[in-house]
Structures are given as structure tokens and as C-alpha cells.
C-alpha atoms as a PDB file:
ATOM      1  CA  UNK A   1      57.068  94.853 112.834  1.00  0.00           C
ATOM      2  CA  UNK A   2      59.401  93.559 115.608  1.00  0.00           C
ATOM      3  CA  UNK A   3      61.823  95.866 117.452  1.00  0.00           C
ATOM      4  CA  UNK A   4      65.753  95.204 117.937  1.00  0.00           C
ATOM      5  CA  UNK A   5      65.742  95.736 121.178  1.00  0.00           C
ATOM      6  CA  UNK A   6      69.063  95.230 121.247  1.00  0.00           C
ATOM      7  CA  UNK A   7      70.036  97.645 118.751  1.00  0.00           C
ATOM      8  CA  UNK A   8      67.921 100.052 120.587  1.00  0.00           C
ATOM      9  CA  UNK A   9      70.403  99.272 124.071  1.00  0.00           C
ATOM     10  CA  UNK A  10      73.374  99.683 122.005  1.00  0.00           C
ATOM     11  CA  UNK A  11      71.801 103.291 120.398  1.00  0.00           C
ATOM     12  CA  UNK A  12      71.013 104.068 124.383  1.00  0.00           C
ATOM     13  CA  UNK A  13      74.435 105.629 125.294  1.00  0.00           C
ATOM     14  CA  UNK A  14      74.578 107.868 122.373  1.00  0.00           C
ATOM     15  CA  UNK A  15      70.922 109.069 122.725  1.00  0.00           C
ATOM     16  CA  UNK A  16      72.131 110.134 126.420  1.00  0.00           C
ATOM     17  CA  UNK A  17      75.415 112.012 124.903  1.00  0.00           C
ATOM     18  CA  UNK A  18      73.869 113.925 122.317  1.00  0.00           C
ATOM     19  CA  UNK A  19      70.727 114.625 125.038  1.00  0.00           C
ATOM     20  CA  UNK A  20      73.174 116.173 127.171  1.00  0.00           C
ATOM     21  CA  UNK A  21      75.183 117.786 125.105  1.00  0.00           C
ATOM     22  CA  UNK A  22      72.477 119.458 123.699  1.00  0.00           C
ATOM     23  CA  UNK A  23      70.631 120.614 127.235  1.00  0.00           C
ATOM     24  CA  UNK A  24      74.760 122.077 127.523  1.00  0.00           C
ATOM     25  CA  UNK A  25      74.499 124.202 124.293  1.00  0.00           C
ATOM     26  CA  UNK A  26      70.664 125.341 124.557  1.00  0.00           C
ATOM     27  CA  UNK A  27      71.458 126.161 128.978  1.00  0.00           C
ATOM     28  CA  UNK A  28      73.511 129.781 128.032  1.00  0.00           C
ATOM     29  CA  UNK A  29      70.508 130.326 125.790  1.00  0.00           C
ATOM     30  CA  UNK A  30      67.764 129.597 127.868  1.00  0.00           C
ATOM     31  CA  UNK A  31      69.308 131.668 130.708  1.00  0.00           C
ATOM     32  CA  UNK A  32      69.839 134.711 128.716  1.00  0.00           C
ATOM     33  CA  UNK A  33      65.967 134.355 127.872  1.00  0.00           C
ATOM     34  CA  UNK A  34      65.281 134.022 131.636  1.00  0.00           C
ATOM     35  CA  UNK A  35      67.352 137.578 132.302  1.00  0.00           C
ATOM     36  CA  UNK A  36      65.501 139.411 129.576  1.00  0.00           C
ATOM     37  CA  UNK A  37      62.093 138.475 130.995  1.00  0.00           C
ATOM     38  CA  UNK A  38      63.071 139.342 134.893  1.00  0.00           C
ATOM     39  CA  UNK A  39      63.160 143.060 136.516  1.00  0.00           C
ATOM     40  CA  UNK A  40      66.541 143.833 137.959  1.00  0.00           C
ATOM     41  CA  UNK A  41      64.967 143.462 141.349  1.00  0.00           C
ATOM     42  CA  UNK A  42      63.490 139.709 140.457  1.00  0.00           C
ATOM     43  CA  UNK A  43      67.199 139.130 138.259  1.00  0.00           C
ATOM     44  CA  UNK A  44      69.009 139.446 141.885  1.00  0.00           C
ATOM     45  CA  UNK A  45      66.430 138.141 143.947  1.00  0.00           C
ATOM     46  CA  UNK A  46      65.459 134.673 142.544  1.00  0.00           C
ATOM     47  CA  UNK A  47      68.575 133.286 140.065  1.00  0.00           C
ATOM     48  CA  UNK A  48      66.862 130.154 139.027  1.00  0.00           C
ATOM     49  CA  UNK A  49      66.173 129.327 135.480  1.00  0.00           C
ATOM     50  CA  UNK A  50      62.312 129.492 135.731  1.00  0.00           C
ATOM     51  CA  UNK A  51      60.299 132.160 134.161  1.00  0.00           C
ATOM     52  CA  UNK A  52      57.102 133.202 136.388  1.00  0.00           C
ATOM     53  CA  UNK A  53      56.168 136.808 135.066  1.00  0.00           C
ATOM     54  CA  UNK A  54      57.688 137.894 131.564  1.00  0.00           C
ATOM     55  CA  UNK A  55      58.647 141.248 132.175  1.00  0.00           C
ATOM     56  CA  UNK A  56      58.100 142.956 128.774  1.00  0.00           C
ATOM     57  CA  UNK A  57      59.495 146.442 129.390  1.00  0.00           C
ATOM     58  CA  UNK A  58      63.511 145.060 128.727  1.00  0.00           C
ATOM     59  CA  UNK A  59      62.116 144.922 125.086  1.00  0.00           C
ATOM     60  CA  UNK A  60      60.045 147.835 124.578  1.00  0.00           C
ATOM     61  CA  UNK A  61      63.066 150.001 126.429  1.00  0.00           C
ATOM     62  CA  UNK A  62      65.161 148.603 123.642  1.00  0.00           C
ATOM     63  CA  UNK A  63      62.523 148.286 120.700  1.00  0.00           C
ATOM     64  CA  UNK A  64      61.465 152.243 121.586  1.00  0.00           C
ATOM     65  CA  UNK A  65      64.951 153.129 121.302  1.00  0.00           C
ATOM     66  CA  UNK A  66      66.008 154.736 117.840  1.00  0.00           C
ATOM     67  CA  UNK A  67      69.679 154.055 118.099  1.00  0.00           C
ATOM     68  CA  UNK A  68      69.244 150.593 118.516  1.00  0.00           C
ATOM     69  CA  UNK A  69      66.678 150.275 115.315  1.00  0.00           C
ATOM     70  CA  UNK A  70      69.641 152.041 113.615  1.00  0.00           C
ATOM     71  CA  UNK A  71      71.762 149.323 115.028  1.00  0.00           C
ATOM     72  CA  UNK A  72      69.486 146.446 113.731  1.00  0.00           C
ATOM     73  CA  UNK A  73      69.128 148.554 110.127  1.00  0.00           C
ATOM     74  CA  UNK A  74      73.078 148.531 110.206  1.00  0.00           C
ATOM     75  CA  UNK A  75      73.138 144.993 110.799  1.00  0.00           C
ATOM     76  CA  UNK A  76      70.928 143.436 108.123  1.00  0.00           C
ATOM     77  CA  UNK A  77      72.405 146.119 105.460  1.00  0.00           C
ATOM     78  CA  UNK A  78      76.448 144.856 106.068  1.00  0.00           C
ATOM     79  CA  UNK A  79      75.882 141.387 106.954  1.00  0.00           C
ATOM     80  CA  UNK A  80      73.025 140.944 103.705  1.00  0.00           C
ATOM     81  CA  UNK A  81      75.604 142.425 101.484  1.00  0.00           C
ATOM     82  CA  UNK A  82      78.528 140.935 102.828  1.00  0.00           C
ATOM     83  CA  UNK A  83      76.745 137.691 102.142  1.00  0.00           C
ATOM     84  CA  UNK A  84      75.803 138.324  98.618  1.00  0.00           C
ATOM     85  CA  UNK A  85      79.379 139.326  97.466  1.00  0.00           C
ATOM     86  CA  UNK A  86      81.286 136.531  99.166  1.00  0.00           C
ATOM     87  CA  UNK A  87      78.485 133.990  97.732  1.00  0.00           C
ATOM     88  CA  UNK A  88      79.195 135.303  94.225  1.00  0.00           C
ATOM     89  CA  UNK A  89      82.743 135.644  94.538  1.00  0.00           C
ATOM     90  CA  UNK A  90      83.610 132.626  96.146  1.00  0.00           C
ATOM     91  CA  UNK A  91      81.659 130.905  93.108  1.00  0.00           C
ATOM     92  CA  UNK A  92      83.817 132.838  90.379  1.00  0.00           C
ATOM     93  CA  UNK A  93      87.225 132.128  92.060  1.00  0.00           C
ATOM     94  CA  UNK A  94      86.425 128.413  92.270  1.00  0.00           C
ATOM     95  CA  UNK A  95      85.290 128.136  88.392  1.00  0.00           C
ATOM     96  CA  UNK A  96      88.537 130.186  87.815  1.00  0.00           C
ATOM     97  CA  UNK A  97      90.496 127.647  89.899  1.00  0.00           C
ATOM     98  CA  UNK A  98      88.772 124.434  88.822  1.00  0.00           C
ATOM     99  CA  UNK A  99      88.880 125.152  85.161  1.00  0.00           C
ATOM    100  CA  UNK A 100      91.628 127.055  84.342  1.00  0.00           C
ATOM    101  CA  UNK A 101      94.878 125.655  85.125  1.00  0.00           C
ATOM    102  CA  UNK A 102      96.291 128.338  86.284  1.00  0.00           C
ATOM    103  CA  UNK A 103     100.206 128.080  86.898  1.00  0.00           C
ATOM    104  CA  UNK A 104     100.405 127.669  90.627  1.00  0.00           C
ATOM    105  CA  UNK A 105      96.553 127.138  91.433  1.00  0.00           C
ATOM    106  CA  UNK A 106      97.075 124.771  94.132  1.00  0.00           C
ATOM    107  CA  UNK A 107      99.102 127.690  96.076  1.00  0.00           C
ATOM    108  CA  UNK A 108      96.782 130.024  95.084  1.00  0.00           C
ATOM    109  CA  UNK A 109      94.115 128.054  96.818  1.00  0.00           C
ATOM    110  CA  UNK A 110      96.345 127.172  99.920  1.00  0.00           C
ATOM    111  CA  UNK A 111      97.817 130.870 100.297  1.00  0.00           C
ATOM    112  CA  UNK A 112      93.868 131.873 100.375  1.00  0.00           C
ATOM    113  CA  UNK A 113      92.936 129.537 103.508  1.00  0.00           C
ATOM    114  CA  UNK A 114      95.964 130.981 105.053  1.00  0.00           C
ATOM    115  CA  UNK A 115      94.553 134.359 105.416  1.00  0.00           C
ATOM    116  CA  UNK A 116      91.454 132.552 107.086  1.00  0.00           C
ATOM    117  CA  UNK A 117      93.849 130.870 110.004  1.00  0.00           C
ATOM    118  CA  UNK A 118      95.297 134.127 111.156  1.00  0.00           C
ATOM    119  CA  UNK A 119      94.358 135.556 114.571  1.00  0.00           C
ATOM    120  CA  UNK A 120      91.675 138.726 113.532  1.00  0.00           C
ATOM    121  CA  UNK A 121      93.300 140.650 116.480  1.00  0.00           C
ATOM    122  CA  UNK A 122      96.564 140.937 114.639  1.00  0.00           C
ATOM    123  CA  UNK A 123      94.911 143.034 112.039  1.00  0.00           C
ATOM    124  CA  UNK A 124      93.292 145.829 114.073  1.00  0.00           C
ATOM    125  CA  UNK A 125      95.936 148.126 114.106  1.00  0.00           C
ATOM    126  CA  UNK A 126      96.825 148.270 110.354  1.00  0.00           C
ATOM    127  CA  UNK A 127      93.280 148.575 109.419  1.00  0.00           C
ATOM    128  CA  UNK A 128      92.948 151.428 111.766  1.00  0.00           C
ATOM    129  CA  UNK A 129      95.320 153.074 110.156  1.00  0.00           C
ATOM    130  CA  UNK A 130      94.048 152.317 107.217  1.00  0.00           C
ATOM    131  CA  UNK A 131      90.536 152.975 107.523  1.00  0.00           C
ATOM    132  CA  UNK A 132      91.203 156.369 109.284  1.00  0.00           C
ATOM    133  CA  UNK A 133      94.185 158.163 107.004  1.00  0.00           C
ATOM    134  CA  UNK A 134      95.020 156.049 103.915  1.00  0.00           C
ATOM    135  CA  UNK A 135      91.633 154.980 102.466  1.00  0.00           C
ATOM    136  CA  UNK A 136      90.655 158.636 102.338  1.00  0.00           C
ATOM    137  CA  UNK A 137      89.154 161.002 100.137  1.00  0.00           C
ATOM    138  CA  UNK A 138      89.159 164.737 101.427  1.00  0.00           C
ATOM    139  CA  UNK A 139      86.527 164.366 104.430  1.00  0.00           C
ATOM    140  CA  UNK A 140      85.249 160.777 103.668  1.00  0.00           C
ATOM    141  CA  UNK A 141      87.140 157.793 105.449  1.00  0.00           C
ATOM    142  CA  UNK A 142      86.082 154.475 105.147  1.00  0.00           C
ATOM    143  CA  UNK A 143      86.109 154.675 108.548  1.00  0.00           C
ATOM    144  CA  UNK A 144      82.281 154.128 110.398  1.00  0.00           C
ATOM    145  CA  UNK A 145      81.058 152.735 107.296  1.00  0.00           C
ATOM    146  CA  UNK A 146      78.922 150.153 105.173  1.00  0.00           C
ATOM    147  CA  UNK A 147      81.511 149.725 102.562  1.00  0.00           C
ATOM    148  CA  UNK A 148      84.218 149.555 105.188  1.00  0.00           C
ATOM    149  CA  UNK A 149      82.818 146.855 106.997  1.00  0.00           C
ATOM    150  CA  UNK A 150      81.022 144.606 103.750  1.00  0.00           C
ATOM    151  CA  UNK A 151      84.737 144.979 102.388  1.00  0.00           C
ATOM    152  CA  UNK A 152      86.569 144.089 105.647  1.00  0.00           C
ATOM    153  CA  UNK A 153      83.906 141.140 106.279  1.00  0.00           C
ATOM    154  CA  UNK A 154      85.157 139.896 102.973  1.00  0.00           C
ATOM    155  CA  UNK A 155      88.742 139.101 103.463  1.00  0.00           C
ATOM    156  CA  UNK A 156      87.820 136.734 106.321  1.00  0.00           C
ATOM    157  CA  UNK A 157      84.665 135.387 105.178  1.00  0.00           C
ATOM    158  CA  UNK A 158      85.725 134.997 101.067  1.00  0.00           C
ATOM    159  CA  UNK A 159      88.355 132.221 102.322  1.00  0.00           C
ATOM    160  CA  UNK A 160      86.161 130.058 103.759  1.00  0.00           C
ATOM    161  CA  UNK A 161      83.369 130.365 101.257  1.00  0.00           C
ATOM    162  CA  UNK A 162      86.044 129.330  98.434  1.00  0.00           C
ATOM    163  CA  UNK A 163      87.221 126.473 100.421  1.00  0.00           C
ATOM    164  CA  UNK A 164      82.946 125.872 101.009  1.00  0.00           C
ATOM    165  CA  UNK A 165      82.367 125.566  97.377  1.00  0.00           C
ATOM    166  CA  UNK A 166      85.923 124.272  95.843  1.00  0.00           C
ATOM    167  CA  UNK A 167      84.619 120.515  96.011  1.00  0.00           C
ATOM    168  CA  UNK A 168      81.263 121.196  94.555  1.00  0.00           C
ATOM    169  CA  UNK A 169      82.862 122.708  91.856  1.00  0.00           C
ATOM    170  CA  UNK A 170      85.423 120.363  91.404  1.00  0.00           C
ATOM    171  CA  UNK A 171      82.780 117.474  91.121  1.00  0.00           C
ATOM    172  CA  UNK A 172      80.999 119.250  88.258  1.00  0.00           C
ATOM    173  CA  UNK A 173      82.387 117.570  84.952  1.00  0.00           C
ATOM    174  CA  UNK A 174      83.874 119.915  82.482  1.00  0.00           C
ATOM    175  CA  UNK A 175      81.749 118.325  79.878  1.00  0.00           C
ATOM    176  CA  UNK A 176      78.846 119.931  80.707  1.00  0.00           C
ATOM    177  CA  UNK A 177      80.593 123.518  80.058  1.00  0.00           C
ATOM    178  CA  UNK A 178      81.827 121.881  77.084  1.00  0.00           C
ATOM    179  CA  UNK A 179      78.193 121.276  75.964  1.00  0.00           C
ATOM    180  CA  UNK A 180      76.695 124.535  77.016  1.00  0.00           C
ATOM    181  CA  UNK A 181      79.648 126.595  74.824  1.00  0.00           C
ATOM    182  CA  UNK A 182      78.630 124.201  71.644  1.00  0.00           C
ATOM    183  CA  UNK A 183      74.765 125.421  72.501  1.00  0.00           C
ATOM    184  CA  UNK A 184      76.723 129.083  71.758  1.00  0.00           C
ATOM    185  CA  UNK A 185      76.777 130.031  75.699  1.00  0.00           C
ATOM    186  CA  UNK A 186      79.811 132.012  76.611  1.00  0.00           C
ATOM    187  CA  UNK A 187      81.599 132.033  80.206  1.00  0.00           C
ATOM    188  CA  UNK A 188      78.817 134.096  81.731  1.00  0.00           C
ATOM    189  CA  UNK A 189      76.075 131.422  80.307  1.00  0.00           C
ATOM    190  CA  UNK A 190      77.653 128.630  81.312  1.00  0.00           C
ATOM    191  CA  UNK A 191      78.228 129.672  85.043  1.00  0.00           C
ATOM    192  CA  UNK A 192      74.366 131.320  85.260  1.00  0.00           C
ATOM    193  CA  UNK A 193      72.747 128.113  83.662  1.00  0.00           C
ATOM    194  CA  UNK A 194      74.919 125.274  84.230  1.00  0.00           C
ATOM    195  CA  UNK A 195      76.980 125.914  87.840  1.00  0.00           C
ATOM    196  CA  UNK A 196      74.566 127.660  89.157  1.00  0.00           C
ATOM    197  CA  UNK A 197      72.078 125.447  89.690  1.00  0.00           C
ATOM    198  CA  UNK A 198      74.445 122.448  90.003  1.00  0.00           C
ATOM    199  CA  UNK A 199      76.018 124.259  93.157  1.00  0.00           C
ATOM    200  CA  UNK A 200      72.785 126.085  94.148  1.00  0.00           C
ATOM    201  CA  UNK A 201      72.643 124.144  97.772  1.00  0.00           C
ATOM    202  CA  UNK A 202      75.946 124.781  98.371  1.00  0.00           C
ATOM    203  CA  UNK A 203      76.177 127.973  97.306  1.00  0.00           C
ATOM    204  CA  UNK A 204      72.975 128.775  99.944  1.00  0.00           C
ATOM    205  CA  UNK A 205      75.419 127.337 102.449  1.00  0.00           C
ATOM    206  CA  UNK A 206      77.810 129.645 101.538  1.00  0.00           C
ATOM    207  CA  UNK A 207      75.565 132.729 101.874  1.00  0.00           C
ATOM    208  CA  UNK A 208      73.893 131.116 105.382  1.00  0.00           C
ATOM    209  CA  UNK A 209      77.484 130.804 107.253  1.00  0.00           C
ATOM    210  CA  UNK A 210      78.724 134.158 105.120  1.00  0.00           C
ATOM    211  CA  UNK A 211      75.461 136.157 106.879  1.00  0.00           C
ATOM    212  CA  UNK A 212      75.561 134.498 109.954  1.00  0.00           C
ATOM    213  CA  UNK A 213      79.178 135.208 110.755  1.00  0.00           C
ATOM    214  CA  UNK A 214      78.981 138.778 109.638  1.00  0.00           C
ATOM    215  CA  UNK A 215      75.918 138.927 111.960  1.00  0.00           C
ATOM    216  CA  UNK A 216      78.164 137.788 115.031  1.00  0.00           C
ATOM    217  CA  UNK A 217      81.369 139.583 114.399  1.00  0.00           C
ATOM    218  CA  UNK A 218      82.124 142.092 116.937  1.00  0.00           C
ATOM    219  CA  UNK A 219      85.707 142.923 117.556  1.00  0.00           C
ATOM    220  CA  UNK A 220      86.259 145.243 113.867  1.00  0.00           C
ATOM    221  CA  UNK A 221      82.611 146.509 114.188  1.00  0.00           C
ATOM    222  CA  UNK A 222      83.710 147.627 117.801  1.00  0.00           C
ATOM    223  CA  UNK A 223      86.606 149.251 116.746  1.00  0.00           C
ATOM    224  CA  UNK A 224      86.360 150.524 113.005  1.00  0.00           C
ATOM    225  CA  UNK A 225      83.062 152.370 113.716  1.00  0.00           C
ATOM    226  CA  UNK A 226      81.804 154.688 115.799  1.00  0.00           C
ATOM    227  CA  UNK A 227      77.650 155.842 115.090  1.00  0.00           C
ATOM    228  CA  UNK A 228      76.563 155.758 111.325  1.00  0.00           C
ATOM    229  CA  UNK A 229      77.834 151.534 110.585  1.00  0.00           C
ATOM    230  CA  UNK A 230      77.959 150.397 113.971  1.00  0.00           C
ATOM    231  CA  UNK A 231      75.966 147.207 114.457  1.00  0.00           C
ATOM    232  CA  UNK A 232      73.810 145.392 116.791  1.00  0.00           C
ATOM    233  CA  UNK A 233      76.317 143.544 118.411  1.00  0.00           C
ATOM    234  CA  UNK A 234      78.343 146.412 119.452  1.00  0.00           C
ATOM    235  CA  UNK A 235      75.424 148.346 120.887  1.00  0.00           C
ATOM    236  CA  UNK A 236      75.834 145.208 123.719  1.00  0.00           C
ATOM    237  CA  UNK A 237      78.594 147.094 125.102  1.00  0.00           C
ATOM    238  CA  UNK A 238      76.424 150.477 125.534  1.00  0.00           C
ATOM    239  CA  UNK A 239      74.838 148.419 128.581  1.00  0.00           C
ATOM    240  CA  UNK A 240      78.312 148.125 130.777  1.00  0.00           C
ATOM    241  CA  UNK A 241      78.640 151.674 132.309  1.00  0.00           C
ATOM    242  CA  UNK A 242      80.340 153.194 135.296  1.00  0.00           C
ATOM    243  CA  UNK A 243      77.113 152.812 137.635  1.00  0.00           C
ATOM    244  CA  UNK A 244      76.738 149.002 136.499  1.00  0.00           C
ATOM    245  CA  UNK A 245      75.271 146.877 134.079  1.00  0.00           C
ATOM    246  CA  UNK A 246      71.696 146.898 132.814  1.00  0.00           C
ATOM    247  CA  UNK A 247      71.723 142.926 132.664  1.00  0.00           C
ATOM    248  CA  UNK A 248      67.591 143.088 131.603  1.00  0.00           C
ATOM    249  CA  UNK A 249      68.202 145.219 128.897  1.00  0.00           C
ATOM    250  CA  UNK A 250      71.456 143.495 127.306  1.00  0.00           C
ATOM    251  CA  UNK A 251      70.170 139.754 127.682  1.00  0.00           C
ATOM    252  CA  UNK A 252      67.132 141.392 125.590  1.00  0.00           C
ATOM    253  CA  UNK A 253      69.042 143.012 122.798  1.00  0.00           C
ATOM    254  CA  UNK A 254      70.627 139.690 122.818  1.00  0.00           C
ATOM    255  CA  UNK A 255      67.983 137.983 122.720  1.00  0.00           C
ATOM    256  CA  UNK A 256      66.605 140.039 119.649  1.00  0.00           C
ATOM    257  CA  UNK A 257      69.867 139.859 117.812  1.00  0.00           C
ATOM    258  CA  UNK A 258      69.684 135.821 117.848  1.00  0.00           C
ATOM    259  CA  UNK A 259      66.610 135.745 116.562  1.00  0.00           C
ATOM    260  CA  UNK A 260      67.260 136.899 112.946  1.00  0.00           C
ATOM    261  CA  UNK A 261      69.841 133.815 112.624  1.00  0.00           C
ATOM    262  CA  UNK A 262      67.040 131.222 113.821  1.00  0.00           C
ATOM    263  CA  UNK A 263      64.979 132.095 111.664  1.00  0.00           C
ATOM    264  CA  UNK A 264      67.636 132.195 108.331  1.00  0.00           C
ATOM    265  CA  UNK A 265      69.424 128.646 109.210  1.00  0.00           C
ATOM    266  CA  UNK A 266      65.859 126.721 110.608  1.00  0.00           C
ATOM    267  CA  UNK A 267      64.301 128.065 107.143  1.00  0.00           C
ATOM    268  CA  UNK A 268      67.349 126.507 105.060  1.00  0.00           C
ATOM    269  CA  UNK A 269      67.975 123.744 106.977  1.00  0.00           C
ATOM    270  CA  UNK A 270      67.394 121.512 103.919  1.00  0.00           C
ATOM    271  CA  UNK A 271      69.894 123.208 101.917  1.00  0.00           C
ATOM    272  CA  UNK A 272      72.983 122.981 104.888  1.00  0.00           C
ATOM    273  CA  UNK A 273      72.363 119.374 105.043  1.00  0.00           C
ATOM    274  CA  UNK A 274      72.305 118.907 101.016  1.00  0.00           C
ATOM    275  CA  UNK A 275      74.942 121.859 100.548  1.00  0.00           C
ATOM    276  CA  UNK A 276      77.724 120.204 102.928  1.00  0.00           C
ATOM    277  CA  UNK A 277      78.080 116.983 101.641  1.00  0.00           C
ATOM    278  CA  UNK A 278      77.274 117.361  97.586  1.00  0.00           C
ATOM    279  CA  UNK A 279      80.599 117.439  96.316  1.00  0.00           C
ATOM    280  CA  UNK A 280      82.540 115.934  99.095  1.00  0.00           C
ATOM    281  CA  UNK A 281      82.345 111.978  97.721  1.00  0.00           C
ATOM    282  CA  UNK A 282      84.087 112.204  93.574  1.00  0.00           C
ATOM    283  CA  UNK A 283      84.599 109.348  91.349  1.00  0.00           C
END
């Protein structure tokens, strides 16, 4: 088998882009490993980006610490739920959309990415307000809770995932409902046996980005909680005091937090690449 060596030249360039834009994304990363392994004396004294000694007790401090397990608990609970409701959701809406003409779908579906564009900081206030005196049932508030956050995480997140799955959906053919309803499946049948596994890769995108993104979100978690919901993220903050920062400490709790989002998006990999482009060519 020859080479093209001059295909190879030509591919040269891009090889060097991509090599140093990824060194660019992974150098944050690779830092904030190198603080969570180094002392606060060896942090200050050597800032290099080699690690000699791994210095272990940043993690233990932070593993030993009960608030912060409750913080991680917190964390998997809203941003697992979250996840789940958008994915099943989004995939409801997008049926409704693709096969029931609806009088004014198109707006519907173009009023829906609007509340995706708008600025998240705009909204604190009102849902203060809300969260803390109208949403309130004698002593319960949905303030500093699950529900208040899965529910919150869903106006922002539920956009995107319907604008995720409305070409997947829109590239299933109608005849295939058609068929399943002669078989004697109703609506319910025909989305659990025929959608579902149509849109299944895109539908684990969905979930993925919907987790992920609920996993990352800090500014209502910093604000609409305060002990019992507050997340991982959040407890970041706890690390800035008066009398400094515990840099060690924070880089480690950061450290953990990325870890759970590795390990979902390297283990689904196949089903980004698959979900993100089925649908996106039609006849």
C-alpha cells in the first residue's frame, strides 16, 4: 500500500491546529489537577505544571467531609432527574409538534427556543420571589429544594432538548405510526415501540447534554438554595473566605466534580456521534 504523501502535507496544517487547540482546552484542566495534588506551601513555592509528590490529603479533607458528600448526593439526585424529565418531555412535545398540526406550531416551536436565548441572570429576581413567598404552602417553600431546582433546570434545559430531537422526529415517516395503530397500538404504543427506538441515540444525547448542564449550573443553585438542595458546584464557593482561599482543597472538589461527566459522555460517546447527525440529512 503506497502513501499520498502529499495528501498527508496538505492534512499537516490541520493536524497542528486541532493539536494545539486541544493542548489549549486540556491546559486549565491539567493545571487544576496540578493544584489539587500540591500542599499550599509547594502551590506557592514551585508554579510549574509538573506533578512530583501527589499530595492526597486535598481529597481526603474533602472526601471526609459530610457536607460535601451531601453536596455530591444533591448533585446526582437534581441533575439525574432533571435529565430524565427533559429527555421524556422533549420527546412528547416533538411527536405533538411533528404530527399534529397544530394551528401555529411553527411559533410554538420558535417562541420555545426563545426562552433558551435569554440571559439566566435576568430571571433571578422573579424566581426569588417566587421560590421564597408565592410557591408556598404554610412552612414549605420551594425554596432550597430538589423539586425547585429539577423544575427550574427544566425551563432552560427542555428548549434545547426539543430543538435536539425536533429533526429526528421529523425524519421518522408517519407511516410507520400509521402501521403500528392498524397492529391496534394506541398513542402510547406507538411512541414506546416505534419512536422510541427510532430516536433512541438521540434521545441519549438529549439526556447526556440535559445531565451534564444541570451538573455545571451554578448561578440558581447559588442563589435559590441554601443547605438541604445545594449542589456540588456551589460548595466551590465555601473555599473563598475572609482569611484567603484554600486553592488545594477547591481545585480538588473540582477535580472530583468533573469526574462524574467523563465518565457519562466517554461511556456514550457512540451515541453523541450517532445521536447528532441522525435526522439532520431528510429526503
Amino acid at each position: 500500500m503506497k502513501l499520498n504523501w502529499r495528501k498527508m502535507r496538505a492534512l499537516v496544517p490541520t493536524y497542528v491546529v486541532w493539536t494545539i487547540a486541544t493542548l489549549v482546552t486540556l491546559l486549565p484542566i491539567w493545571w487544576m489537577i496540578v493544584v489539587s495534588a500540591r500542599s499550599r506551601v509547594e502551590l506557592f513555592d514551585r508554579p510549574d505544571f509538573i506533578i512530583r509528590s501527589f499530595y492526597v490529603q486535598n481529597y481526603t479533607n474533602v472526601i471526609e467531609d459530610a457536607s460535601y458528600r451531601e453536596y455530591m448526593l444533591n448533585s446526582i439526585i437534581i441533575a439525574t432527574s432533571n435529565a430524565l424529565l427533559v429527555t421524556v418531555l422533549a420527546l412528547t412535545a416533538t411527536y405533538a409538534l411533528s404530527r399534529y398540526k397544530l394551528v401555529g406550531s411553527d411559533n410554538i416551536f420558535f417562541w420555545t427556543i426563545t426562552n433558551r436565548m435569554a440571559p439566566p441572570a435576568v430571571f433571578l429576581l422573579p424566581l426569588f420571589l417566587l421560590y421564597t413567598r408565592v410557591f408556598a404552602i404554610g412552612d414549605w417553600r420551594m425554596f432550597d429544594t430538589h423539586i425547585g431546582l429539577i423544575l427550574l433546570y427544566c425551563v432552560f434545559n427542555l428548549p434545547f432538548a426539543i430543538w435536539l430531537m425536533k429533526g429526528v422526529m421529523d425524519s421518522i415517516p408517519p407511516e410507520l405510526d400509521e402501521a403500528a395503530m392498524i397492529d391496534g397500538a394506541g398513542t402510547v404504543g406507538v411512541i414506546l415501540r416505534v419512536i422510541v427506538p427510532l430516536a433512541a441515540p438521540t434521545m441519549a444525547v438529549t439526556a447526556i447534554l440535559s445531565w451534564v448542564f444541570a451538573w455545571n449550573e451554578y448561578l440558581f443553585a447559588a442563589t435559590l438554595t441554601s443547605f438541604n438542595a445545594r449542589t456540588i458546584t456551589t460548595g466551590l464557593a465555601e473555599f473563598v473566605t475572609v482569611t484567603g482561599t484554600n486553592w488545594g482543597e477547591m481545585a480538588a472538589v473540582a477535580t472530583l466534580t468533573l469526574i462524574p461527566s467523563v465518565i457519562i459522555v466517554a461511556l456514550a460517546q457512540r451515541y453523541i456521534v450517532v445521536g447528532l447527525t441522525f435526522g439532520a440529512v431528510k429526503d
